[in-house]
N, C-alpha and C. Protein backbone atom coordinates (compact mmCIF):
# COMPACT_ATOMS: atom_id res chain seq x y z
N UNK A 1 -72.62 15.20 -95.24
CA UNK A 1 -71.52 14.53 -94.56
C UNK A 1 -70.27 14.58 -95.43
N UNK A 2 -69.31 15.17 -94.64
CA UNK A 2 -67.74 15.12 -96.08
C UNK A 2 -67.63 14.12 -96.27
N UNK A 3 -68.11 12.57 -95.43
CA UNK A 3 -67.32 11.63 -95.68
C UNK A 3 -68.46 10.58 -96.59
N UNK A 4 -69.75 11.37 -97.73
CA UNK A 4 -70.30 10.74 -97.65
C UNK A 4 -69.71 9.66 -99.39
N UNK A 5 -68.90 10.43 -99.83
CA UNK A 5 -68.57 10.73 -101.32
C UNK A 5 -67.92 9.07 -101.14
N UNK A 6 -66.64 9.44 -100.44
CA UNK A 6 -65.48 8.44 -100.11
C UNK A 6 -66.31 7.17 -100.14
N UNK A 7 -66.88 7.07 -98.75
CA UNK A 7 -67.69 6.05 -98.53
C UNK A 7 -68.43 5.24 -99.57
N UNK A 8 -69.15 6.05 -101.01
CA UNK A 8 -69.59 5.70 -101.45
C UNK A 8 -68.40 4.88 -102.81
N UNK A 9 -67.51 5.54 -102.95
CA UNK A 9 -66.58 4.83 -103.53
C UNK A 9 -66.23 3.02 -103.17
N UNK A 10 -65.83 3.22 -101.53
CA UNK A 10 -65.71 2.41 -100.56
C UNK A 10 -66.60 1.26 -101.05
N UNK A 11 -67.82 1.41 -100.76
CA UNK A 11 -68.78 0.87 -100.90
C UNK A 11 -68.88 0.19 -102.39
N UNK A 12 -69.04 1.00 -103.43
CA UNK A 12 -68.75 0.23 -104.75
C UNK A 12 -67.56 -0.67 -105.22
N UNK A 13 -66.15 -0.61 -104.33
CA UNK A 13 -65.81 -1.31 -104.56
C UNK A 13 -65.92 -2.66 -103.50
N UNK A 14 -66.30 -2.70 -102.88
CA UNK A 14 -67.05 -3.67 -102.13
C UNK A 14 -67.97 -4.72 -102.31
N UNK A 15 -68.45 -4.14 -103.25
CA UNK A 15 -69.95 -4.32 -104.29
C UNK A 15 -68.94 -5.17 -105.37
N UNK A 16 -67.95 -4.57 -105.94
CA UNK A 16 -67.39 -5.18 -107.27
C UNK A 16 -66.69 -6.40 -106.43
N UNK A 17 -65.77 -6.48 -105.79
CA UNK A 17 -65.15 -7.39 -104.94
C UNK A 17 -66.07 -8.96 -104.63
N UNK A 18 -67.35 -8.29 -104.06
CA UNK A 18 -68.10 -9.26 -103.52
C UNK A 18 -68.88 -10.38 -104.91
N UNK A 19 -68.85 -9.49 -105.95
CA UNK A 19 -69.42 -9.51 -107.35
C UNK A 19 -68.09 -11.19 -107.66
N UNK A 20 -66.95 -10.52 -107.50
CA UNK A 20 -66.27 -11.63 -107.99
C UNK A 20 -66.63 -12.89 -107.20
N UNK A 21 -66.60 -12.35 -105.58
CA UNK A 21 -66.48 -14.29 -104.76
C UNK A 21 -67.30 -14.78 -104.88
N UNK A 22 -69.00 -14.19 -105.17
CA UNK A 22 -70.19 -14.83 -106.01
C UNK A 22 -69.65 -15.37 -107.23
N UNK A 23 -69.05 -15.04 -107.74
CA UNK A 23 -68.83 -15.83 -109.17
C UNK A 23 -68.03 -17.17 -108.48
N UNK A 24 -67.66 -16.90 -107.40
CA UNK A 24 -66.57 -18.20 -107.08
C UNK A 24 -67.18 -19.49 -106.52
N UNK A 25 -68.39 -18.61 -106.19
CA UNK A 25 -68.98 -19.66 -105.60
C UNK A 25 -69.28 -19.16 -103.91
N UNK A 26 -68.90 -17.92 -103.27
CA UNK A 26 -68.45 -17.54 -102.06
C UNK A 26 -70.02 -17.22 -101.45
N UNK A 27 -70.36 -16.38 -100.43
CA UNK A 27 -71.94 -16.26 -100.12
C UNK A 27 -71.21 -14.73 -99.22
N UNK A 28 -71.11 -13.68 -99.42
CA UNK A 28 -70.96 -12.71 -98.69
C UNK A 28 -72.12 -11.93 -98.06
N UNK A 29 -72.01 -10.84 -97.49
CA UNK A 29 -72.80 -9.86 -96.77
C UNK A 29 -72.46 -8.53 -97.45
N UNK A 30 -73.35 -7.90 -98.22
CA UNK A 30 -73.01 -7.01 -99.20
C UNK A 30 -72.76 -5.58 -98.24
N UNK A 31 -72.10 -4.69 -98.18
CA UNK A 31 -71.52 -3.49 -97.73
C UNK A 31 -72.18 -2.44 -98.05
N UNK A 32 -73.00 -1.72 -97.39
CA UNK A 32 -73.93 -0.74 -98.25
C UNK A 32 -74.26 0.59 -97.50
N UNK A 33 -74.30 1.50 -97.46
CA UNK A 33 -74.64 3.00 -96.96
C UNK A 33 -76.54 3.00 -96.39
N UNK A 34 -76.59 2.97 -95.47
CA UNK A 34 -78.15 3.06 -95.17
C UNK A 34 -78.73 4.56 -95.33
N UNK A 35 -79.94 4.93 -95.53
CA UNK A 35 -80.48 6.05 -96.00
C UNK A 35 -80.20 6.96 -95.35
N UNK A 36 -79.54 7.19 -94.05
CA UNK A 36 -78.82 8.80 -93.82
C UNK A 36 -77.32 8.47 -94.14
N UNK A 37 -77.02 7.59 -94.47
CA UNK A 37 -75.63 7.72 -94.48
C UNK A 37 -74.40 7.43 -93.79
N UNK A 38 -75.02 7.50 -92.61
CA UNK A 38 -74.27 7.67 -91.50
C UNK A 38 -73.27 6.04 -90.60
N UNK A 39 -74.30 5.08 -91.19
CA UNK A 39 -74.21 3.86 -90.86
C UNK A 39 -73.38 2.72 -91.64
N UNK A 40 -73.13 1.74 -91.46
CA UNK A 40 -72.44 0.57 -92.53
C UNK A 40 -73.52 -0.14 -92.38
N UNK A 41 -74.27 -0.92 -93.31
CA UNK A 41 -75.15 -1.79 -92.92
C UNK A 41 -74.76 -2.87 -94.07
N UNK A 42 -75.85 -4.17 -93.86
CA UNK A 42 -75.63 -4.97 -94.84
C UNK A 42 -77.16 -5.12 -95.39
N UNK A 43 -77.05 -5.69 -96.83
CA UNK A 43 -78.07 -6.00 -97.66
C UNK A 43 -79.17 -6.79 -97.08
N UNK A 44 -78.66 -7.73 -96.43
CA UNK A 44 -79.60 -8.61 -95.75
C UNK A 44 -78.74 -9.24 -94.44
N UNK A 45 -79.40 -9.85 -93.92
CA UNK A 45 -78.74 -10.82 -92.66
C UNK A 45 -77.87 -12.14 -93.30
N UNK A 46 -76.54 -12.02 -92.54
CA UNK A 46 -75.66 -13.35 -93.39
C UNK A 46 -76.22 -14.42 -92.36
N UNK A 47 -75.92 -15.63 -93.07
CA UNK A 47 -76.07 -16.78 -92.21
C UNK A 47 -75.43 -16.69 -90.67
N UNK A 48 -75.98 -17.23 -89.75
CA UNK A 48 -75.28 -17.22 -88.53
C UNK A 48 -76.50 -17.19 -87.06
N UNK A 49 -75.95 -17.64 -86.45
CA UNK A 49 -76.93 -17.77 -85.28
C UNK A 49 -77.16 -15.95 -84.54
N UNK A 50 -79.14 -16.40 -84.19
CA UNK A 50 -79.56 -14.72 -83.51
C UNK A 50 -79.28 -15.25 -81.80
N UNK A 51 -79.10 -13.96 -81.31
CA UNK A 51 -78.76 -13.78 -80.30
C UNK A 51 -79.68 -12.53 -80.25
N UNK A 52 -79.75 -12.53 -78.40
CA UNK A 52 -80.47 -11.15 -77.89
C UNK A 52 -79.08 -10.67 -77.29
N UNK A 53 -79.29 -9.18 -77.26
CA UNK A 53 -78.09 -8.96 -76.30
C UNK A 53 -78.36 -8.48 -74.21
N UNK A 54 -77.26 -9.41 -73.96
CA UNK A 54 -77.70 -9.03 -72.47
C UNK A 54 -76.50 -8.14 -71.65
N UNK A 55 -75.63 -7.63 -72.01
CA UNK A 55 -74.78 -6.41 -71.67
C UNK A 55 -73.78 -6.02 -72.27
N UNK A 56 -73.08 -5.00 -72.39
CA UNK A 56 -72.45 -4.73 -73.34
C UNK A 56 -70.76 -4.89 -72.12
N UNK A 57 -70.04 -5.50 -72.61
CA UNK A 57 -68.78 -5.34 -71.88
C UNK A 57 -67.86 -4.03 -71.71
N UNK A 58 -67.69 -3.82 -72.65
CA UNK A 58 -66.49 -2.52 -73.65
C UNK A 58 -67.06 -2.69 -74.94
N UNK A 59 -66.09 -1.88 -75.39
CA UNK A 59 -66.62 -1.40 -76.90
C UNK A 59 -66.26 -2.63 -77.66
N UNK A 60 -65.73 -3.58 -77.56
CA UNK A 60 -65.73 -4.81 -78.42
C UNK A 60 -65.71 -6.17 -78.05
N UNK A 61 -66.75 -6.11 -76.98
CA UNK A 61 -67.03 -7.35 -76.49
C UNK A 61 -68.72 -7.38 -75.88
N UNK A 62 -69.28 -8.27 -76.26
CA UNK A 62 -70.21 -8.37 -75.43
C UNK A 62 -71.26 -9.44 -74.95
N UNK A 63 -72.20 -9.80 -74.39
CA UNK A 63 -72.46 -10.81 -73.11
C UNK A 63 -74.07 -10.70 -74.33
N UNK A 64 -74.34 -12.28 -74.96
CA UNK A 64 -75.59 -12.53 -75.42
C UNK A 64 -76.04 -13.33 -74.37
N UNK A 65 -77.45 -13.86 -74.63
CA UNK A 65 -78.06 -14.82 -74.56
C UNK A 65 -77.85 -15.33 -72.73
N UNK A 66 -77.62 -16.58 -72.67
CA UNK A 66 -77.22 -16.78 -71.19
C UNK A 66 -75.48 -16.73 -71.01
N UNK A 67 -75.61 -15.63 -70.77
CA UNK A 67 -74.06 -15.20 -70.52
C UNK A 67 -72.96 -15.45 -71.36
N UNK A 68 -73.32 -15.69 -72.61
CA UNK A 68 -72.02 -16.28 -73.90
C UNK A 68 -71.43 -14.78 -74.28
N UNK A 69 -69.92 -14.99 -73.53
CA UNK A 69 -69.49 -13.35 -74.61
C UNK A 69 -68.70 -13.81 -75.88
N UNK A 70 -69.20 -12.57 -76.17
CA UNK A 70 -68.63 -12.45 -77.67
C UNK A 70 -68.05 -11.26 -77.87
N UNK A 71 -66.55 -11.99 -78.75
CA UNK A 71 -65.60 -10.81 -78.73
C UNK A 71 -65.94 -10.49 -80.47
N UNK A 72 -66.11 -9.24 -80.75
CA UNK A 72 -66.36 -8.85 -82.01
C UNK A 72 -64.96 -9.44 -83.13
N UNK A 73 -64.91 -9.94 -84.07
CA UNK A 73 -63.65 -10.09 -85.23
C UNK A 73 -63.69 -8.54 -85.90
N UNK A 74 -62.30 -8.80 -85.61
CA UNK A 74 -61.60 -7.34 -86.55
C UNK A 74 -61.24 -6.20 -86.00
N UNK A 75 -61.80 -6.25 -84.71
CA UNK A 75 -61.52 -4.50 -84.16
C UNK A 75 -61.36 -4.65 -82.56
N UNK A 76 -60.44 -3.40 -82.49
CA UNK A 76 -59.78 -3.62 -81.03
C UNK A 76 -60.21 -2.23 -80.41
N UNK A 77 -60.73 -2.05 -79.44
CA UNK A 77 -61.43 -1.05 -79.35
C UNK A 77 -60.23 -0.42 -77.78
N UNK A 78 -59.96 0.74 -77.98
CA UNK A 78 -59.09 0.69 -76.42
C UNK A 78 -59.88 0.31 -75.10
N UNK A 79 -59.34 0.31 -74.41
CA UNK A 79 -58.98 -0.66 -72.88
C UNK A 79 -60.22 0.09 -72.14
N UNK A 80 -60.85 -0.65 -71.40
CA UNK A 80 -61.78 0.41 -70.13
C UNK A 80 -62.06 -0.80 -68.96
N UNK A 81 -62.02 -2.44 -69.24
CA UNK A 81 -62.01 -2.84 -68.15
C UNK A 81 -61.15 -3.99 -67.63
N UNK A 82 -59.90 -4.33 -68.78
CA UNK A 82 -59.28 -5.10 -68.47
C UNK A 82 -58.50 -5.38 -67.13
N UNK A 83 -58.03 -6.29 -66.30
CA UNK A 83 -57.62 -6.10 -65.51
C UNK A 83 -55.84 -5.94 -65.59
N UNK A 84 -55.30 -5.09 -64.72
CA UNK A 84 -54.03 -4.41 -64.44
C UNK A 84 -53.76 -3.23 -65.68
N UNK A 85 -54.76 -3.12 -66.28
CA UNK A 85 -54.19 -2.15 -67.42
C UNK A 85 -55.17 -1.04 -67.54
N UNK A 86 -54.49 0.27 -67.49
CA UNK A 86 -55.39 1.42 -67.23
C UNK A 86 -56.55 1.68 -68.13
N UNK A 87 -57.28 2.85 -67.79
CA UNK A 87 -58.45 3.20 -69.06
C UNK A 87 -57.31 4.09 -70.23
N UNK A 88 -57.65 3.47 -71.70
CA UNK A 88 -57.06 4.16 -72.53
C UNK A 88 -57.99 5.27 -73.01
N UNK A 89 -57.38 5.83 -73.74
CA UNK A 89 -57.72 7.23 -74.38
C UNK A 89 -58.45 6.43 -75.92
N UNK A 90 -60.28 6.76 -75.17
CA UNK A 90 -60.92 7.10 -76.05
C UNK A 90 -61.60 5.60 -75.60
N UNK A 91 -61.24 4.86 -75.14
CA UNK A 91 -62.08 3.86 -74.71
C UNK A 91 -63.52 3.89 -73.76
N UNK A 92 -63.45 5.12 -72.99
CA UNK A 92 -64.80 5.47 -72.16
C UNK A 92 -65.95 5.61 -73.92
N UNK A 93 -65.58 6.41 -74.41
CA UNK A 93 -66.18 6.93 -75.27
C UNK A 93 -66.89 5.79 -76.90
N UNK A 94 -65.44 4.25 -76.86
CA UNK A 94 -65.98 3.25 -77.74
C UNK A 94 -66.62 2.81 -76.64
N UNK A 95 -66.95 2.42 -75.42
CA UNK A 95 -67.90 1.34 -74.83
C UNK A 95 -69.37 1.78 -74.76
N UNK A 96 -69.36 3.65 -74.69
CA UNK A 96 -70.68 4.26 -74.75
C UNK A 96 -71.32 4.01 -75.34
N UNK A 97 -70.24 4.28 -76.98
CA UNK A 97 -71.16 4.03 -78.33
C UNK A 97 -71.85 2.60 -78.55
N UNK A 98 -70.93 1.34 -78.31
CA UNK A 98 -71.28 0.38 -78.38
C UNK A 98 -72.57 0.38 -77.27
N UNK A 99 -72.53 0.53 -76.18
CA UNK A 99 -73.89 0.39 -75.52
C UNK A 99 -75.18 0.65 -75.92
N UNK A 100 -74.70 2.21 -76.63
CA UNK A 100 -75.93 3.33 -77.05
C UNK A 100 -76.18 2.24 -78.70
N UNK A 101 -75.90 1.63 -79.69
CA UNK A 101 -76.18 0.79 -80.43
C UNK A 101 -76.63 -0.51 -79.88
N UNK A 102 -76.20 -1.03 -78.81
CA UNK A 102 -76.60 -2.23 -78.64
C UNK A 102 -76.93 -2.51 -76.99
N UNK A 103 -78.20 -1.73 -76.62
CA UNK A 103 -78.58 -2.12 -75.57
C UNK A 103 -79.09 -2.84 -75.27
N UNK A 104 -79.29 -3.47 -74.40
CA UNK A 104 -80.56 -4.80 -73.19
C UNK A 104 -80.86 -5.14 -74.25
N UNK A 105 -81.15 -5.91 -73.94
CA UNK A 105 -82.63 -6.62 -75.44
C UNK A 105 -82.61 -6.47 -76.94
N UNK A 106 -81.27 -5.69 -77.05
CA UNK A 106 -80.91 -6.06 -78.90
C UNK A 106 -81.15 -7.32 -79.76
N UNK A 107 -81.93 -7.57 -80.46
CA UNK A 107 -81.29 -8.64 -81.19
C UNK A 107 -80.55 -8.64 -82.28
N UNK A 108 -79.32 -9.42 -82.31
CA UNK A 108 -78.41 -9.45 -82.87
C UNK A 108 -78.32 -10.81 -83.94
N UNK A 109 -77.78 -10.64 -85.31
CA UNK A 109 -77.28 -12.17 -85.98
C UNK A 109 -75.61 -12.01 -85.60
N UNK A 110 -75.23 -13.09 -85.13
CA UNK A 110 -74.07 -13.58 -85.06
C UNK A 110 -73.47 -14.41 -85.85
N UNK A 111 -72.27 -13.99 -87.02
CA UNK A 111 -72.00 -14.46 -88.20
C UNK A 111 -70.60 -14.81 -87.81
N UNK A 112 -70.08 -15.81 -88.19
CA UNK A 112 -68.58 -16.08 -87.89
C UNK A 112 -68.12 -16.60 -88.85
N UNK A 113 -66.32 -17.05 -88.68
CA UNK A 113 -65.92 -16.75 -89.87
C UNK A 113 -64.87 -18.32 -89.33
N UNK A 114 -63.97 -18.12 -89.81
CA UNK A 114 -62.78 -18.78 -89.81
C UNK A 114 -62.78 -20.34 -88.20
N UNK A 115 -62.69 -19.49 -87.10
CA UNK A 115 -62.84 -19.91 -86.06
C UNK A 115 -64.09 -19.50 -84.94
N UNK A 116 -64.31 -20.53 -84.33
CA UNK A 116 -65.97 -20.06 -83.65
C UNK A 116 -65.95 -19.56 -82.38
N UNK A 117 -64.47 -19.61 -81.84
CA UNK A 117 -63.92 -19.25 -79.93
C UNK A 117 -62.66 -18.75 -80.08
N UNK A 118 -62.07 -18.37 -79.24
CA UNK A 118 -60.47 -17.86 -79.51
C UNK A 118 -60.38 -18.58 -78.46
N UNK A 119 -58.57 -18.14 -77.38
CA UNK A 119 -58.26 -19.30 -76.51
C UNK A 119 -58.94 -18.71 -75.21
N UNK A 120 -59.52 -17.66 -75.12
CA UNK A 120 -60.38 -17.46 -73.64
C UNK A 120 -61.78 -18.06 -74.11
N UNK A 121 -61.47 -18.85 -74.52
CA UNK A 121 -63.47 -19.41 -74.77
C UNK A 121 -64.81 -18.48 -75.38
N UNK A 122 -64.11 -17.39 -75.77
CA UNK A 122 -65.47 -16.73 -76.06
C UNK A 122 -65.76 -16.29 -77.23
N UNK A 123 -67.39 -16.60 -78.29
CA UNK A 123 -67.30 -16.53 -79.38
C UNK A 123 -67.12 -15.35 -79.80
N UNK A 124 -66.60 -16.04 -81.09
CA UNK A 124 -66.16 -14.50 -82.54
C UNK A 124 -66.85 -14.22 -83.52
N UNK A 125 -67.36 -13.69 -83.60
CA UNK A 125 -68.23 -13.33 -84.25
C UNK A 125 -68.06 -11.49 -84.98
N UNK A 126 -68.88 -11.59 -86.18
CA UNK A 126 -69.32 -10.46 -87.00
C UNK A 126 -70.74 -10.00 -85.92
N UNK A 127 -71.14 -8.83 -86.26
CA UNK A 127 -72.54 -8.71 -85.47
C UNK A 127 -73.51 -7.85 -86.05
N UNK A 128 -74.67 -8.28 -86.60
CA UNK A 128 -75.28 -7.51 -86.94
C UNK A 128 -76.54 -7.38 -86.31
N UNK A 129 -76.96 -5.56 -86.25
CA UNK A 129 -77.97 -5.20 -85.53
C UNK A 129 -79.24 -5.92 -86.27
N UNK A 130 -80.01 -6.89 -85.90
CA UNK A 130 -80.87 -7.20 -86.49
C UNK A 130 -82.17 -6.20 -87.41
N UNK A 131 -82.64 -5.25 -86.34
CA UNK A 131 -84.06 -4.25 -86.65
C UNK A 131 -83.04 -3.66 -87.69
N UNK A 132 -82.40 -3.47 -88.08
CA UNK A 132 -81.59 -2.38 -89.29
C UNK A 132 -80.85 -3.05 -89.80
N UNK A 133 -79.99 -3.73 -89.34
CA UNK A 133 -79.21 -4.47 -90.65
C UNK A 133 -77.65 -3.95 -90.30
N UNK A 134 -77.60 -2.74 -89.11
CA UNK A 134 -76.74 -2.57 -89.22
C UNK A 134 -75.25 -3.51 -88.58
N UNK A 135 -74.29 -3.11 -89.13
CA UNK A 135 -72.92 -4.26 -89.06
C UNK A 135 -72.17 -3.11 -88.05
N UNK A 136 -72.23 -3.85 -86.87
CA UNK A 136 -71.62 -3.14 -85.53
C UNK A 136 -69.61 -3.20 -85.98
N UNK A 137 -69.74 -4.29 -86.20
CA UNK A 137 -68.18 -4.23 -86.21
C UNK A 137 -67.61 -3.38 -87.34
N UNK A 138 -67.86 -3.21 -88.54
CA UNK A 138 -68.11 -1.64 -89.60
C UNK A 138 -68.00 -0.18 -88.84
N UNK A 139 -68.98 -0.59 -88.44
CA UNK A 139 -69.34 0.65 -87.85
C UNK A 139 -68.06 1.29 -87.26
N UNK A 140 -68.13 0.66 -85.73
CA UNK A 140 -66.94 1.16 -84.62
C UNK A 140 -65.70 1.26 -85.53
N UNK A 141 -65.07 0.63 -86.03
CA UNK A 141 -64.20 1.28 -87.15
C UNK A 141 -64.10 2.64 -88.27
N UNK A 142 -65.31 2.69 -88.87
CA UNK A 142 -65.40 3.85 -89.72
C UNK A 142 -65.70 4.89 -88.77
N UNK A 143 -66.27 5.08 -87.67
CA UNK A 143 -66.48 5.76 -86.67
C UNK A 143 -65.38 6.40 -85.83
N UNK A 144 -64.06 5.21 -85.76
CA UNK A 144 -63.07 5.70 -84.65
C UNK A 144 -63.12 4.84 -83.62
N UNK A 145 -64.06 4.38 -83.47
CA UNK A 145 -64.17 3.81 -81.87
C UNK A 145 -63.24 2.97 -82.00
N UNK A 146 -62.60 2.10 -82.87
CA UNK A 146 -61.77 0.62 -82.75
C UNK A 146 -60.93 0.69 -84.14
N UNK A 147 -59.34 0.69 -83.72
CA UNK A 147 -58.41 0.29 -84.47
C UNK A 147 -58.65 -1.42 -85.56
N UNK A 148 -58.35 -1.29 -86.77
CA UNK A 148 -58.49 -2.68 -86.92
C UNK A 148 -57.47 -3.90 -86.17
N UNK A 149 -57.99 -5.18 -86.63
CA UNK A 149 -57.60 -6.21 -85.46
C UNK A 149 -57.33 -7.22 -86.51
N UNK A 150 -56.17 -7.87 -87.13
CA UNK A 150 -56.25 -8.52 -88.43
C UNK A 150 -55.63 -9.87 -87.77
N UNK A 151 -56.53 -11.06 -87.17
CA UNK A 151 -56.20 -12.14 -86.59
C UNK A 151 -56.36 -13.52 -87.29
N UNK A 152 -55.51 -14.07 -88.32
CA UNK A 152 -55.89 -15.14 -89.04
C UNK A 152 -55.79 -16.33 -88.29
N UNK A 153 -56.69 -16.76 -88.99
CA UNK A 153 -57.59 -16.94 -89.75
C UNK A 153 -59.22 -16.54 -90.31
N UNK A 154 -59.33 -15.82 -89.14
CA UNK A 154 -60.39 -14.61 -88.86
C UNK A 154 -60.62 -13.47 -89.91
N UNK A 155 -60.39 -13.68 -90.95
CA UNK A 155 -60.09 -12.38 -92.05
C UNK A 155 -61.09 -11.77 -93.29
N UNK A 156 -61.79 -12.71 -93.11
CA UNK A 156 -63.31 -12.22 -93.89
C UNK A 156 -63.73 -11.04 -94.13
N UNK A 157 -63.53 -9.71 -93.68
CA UNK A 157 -63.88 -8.68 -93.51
C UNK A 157 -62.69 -8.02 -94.00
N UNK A 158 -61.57 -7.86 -92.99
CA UNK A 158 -60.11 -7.51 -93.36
C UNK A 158 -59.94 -6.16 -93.73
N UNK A 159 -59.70 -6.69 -95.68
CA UNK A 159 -59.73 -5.32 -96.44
C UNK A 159 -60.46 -4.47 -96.16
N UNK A 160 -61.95 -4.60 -95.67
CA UNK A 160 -63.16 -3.91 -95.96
C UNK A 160 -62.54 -2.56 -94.69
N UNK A 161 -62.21 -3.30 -93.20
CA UNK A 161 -62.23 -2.49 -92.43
C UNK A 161 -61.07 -1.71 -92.40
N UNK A 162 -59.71 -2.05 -93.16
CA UNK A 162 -58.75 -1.32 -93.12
C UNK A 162 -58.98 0.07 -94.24
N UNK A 163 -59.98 -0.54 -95.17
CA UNK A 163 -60.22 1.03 -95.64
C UNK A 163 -61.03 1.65 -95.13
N UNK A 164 -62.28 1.34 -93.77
CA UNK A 164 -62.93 2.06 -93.27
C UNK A 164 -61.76 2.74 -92.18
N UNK A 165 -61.23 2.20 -91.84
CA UNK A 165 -59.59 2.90 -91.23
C UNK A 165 -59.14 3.71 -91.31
N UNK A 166 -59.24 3.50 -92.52
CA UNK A 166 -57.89 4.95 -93.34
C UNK A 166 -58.39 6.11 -93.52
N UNK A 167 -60.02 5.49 -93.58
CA UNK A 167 -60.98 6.88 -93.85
C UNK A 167 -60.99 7.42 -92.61
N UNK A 168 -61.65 6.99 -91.59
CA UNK A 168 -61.38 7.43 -90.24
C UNK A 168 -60.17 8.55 -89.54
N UNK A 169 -59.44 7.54 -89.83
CA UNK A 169 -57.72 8.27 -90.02
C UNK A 169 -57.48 9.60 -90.76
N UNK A 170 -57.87 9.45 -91.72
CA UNK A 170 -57.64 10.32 -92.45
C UNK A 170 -58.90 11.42 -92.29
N UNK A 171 -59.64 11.45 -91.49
CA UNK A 171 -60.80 12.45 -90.74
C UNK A 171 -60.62 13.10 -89.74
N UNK A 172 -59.79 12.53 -89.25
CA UNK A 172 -59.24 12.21 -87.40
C UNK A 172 -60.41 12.31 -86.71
N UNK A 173 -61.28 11.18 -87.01
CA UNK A 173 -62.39 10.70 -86.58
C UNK A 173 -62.24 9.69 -85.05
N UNK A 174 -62.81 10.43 -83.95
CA UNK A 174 -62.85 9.13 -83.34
C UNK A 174 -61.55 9.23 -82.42
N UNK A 175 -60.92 7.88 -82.16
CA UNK A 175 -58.93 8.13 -81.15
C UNK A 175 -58.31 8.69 -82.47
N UNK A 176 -58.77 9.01 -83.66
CA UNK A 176 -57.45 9.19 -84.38
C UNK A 176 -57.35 10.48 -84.75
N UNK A 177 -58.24 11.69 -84.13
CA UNK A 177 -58.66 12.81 -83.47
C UNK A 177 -58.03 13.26 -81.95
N UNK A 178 -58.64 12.08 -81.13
CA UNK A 178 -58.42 12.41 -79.79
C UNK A 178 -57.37 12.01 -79.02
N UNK A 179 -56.47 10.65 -79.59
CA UNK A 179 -55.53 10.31 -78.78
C UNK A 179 -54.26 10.26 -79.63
N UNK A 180 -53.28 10.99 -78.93
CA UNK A 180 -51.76 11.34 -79.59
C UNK A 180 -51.48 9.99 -80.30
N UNK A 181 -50.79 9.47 -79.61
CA UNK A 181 -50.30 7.91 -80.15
C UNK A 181 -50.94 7.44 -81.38
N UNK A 182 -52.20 7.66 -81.56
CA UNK A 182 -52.89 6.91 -82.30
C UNK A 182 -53.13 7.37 -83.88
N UNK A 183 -52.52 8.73 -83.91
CA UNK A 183 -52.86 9.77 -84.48
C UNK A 183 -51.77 9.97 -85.73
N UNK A 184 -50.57 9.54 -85.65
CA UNK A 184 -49.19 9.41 -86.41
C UNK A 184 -49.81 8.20 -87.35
């Protein structure tokens, strides 16, 4: 993978970062490369309530448990079902991925941060694939699928995903490959 080098940089300083807010006293979710590579995962499961998943909305939203959606923190994935606003470029393609990771019956830990609802009522949450560990909202970022989304007090992650960003970006991985606008 070309991008496996970077990543691993990425990753160590992530590792050193997280090294300090343990000293502070902080409790993070360590940032780590899973054995193909290909994935963001975390060390273990952070604190936070499990959820099953029961449909996937778009690429950054989705419907647990008895109907509670949850909008992912940090990433804005383009448009596919909002109402009055068209399908964007590259959004068919983040809601796939998100599906194809998190179908029917996923279980998920739901980790939150700052605030527990935004003003449409629906929780915010980090998400991690339970059976793997993997960190969905990581992911769709280093992937392309979702621009970052930097909403404070919500910022826990932040740095982490604006350099999975840049890497992206700088791959033209993903809309920053496929869609003009997005691409400058």
């Amino acid at each position: 993978m070309p991008y496996r080098e970077p990543m691993k940089r990425i990753i160590s300083s992530a590792l050193r970062a997280s090294v300090l807010l343990a000293a502070c006293g902080a409790t993070v979710a360590l940032p780590e490369l899973n054995a193909s590579g290909d994935n963001i995962t975390v060390s273990q499961l952070p604190s936070g309530v499990d959820a099953v998943v029961k449909r996937v909305v778009d690429g950054d939203t989705i419907v647990v448990g008895s109907n509670e959606k949850v909008r992912l923190i940090g990433v804005d994935t383009p448009e596919t079902v909002k109402l009055d606003t068209p399908v964007q470029c590259f959004g068919p393609e983040a809601s796939n991925f998100t599906k194809v990771v998190l179908p029917k019956g996923t279980k998920v830990r739901l980790a939150f941060d700052a605030e527990r609802t935004d003003k449409y009522q629906r929780t915010l949450a980090y998400v991690f694939r339970s059976s793997d560990l993997l960190f969905i909202n990581a992911t769709l970022v280093r992937g392309g699928y979702a621009r970052t989304l930097r909403i404070k007090p919500n910022t826990e992650y932040a740095n982490a995903f604006d350099e999975l960003q840049k890497r992206a970006k700088d791959a033209s991985d993903g809309l920053w490959g496929q869609c003009p606008a997005t691409s400058n």
